[in-house]
Protein backbone atom coordinates (compact mmCIF):
# COMPACT_ATOMS: atom_id res chain seq x y z
CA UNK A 1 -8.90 21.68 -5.53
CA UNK A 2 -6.52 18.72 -6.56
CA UNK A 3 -2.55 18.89 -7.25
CA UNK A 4 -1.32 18.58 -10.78
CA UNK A 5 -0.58 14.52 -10.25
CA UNK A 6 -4.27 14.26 -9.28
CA UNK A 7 -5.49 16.01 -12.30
CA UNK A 8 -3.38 14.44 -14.66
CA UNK A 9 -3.85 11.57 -13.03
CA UNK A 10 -7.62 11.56 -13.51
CA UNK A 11 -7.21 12.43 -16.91
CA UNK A 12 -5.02 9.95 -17.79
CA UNK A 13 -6.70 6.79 -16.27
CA UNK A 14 -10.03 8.84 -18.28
CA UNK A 15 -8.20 8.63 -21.62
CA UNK A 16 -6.78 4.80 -20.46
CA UNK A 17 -10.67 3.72 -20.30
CA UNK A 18 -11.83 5.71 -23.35
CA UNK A 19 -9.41 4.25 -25.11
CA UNK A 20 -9.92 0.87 -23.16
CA UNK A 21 -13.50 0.87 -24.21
CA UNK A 22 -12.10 0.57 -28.01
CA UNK A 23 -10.16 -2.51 -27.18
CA UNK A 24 -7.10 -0.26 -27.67
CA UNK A 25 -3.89 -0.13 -25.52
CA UNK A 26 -2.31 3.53 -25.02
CA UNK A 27 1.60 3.88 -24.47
CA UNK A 28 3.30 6.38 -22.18
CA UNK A 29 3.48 8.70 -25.08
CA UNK A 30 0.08 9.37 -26.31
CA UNK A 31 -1.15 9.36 -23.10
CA UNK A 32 1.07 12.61 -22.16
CA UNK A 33 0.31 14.39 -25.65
CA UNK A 34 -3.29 13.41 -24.63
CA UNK A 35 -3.93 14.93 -21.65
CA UNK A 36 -1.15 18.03 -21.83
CA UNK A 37 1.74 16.64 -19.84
CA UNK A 38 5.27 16.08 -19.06
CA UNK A 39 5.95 12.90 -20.06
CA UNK A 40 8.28 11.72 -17.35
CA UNK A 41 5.85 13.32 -14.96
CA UNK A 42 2.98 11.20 -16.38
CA UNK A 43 5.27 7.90 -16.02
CA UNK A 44 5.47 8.53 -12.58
CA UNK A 45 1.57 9.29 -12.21
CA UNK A 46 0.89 5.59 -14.02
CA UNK A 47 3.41 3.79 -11.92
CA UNK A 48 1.43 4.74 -8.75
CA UNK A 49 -1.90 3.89 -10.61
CA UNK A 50 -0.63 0.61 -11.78
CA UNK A 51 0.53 -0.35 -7.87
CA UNK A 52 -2.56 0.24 -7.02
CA UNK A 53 -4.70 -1.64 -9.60
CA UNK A 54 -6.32 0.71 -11.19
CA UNK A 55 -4.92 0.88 -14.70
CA UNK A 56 -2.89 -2.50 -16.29
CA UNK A 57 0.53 -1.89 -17.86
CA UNK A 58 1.42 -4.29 -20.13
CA UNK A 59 5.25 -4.66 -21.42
CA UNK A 60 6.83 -6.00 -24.69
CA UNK A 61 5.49 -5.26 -28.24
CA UNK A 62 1.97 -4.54 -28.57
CA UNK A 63 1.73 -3.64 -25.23
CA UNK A 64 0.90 -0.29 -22.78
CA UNK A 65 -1.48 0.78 -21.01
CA UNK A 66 -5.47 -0.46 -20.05
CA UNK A 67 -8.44 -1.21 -18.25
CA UNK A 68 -10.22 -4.03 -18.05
CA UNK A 69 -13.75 -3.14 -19.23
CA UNK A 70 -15.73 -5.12 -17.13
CA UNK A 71 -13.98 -3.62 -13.98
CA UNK A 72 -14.94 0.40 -15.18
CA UNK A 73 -17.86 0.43 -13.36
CA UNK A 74 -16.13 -0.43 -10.45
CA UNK A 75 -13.77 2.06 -10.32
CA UNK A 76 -14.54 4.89 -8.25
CA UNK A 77 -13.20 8.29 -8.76
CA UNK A 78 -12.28 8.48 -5.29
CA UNK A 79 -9.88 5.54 -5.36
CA UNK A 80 -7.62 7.37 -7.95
CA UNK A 81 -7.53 10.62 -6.04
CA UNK A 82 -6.99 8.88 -2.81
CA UNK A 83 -3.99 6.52 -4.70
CA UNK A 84 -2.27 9.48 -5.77
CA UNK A 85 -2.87 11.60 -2.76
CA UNK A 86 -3.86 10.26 -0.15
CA UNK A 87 -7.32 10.93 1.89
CA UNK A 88 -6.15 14.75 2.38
CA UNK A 89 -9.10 15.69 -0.08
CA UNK A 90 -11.14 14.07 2.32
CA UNK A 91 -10.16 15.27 5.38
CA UNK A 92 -7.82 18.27 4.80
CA UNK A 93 -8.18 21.86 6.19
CA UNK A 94 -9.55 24.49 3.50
CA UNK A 95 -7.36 27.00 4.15
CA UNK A 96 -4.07 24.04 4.31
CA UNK A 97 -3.81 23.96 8.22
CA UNK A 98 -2.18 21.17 10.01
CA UNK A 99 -3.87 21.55 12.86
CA UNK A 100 -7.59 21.89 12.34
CA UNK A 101 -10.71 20.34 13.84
CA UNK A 102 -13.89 20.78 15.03
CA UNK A 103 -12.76 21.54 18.68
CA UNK A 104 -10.14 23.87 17.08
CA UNK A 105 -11.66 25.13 14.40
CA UNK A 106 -9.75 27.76 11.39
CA UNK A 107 -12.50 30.34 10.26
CA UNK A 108 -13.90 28.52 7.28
CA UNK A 109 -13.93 25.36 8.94
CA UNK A 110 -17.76 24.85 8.98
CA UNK A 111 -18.20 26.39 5.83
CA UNK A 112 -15.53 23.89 4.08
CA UNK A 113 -16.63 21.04 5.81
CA UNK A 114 -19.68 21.31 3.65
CA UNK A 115 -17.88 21.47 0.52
CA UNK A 116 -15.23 18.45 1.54
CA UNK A 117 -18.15 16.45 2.34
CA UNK A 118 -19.89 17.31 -1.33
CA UNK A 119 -16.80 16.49 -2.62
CA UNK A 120 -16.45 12.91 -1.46
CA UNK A 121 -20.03 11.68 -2.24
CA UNK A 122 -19.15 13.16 -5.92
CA UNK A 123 -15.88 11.17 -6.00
CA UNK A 124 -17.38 8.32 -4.48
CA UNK A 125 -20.44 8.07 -6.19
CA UNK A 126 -18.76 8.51 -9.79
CA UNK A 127 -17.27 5.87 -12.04
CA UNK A 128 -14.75 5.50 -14.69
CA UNK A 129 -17.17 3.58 -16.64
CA UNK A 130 -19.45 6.91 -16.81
CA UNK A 131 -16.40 9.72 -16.81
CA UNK A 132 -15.14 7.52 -19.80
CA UNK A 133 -18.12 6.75 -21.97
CA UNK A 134 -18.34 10.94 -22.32
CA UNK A 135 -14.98 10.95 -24.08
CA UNK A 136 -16.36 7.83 -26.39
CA UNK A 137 -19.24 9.70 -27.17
CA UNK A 138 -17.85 12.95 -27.72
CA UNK A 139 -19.73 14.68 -25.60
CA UNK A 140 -16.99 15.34 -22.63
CA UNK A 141 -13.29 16.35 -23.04
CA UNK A 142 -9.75 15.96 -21.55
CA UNK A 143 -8.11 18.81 -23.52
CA UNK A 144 -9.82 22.07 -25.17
C-alpha cells in the first residue's frame, strides 16, 4: 500500500518519538539499524521529514534526531505519508492509472474508493503520540 520511503519513513519518525518519549536523541545510525534500512536511504527519508516539521534534527555533539513531546499528539499519521508522498494515497487509482475518475471509471474503482477512503480516516485519525507509546510499552514493534 505505501512505497519503501513511506514505510521507513513511518517507522523511523515511530522509533524518533519512542525514543523521544525517553528524553533521548537518535542519530542517523541507530535509526537505520532500527528500523532495517539503508542508511543513506534513511538520510534522505529524515531530510524530507525535517523540511517539513515533523521530526527536529539537531547538529553538533550531543545532538540527532527528535520530537518534541508535547507536539506527538499532534502529529497525524497522514502528514508523514503525505510529506513523503504526496496525497497519491489519498486520491490515487487502485490499479496505478493516471487517468481515473468517477466519470471514467477503471474496474475496481468503486470498490477501491472504499478502501482509499478507510485509509485516510485511519491516517488521519491516528497519532504519533499513540503509534509511539506501543513501542514504549512493548506492546507494538518496528522490527520482528
Amino acid at each position: 500500500m505505501f512505497s519503501k520511503t513511506c514505510e521507513y519513513g513511518i517507522r523511523a519518525t515511530i522509533f524518533i518519538a519512542s525514543e523521544s518519549f525517553q528524553n533521548n536523541r537518535v542519530g542517523l545510525k541507530d535509526i537505520a539499524k532500527k528500523i532495517d534500512s539503508p542508511e543513506a536511504f534513511t538520510a534522505k527519508i529524515l531530510q524530507i521529514l525535517s523540511k517539513n516539521n515533523i521530526i527536529h534534527s539537531i547538529k553538533g555533539v550531543g545532538g540527532g534526531f527528535e520530537i518534541p513531546k508535547e507536539t506527538m499528539s499532534q502529529i497525524k499519521l497522514s502528514q508523514i505519508v503525505t510529506a513523503l508522498e504526496g496525497n497519491q494515497v489519498f486520491t490515487g487509482c487502485g490499479l496505478g492509472l493516471s487517468h481515473c475518475s468517477e466519470e471514467h471509471p477503471c474496474p475496481v474503482h468503486d470498490k477501491f474508493k472504499f478502501i482509499r477512503n478507510e485509509l485516510a480516516a485511519m491516517l488521519e485519525n491516528t497519532n504519533l503520540e499513540e503509534l509511539a507509546s506501543g513501542i514504549k510499552s512493548g506492546d507494538t514493534f518496528l522490527r520482528y
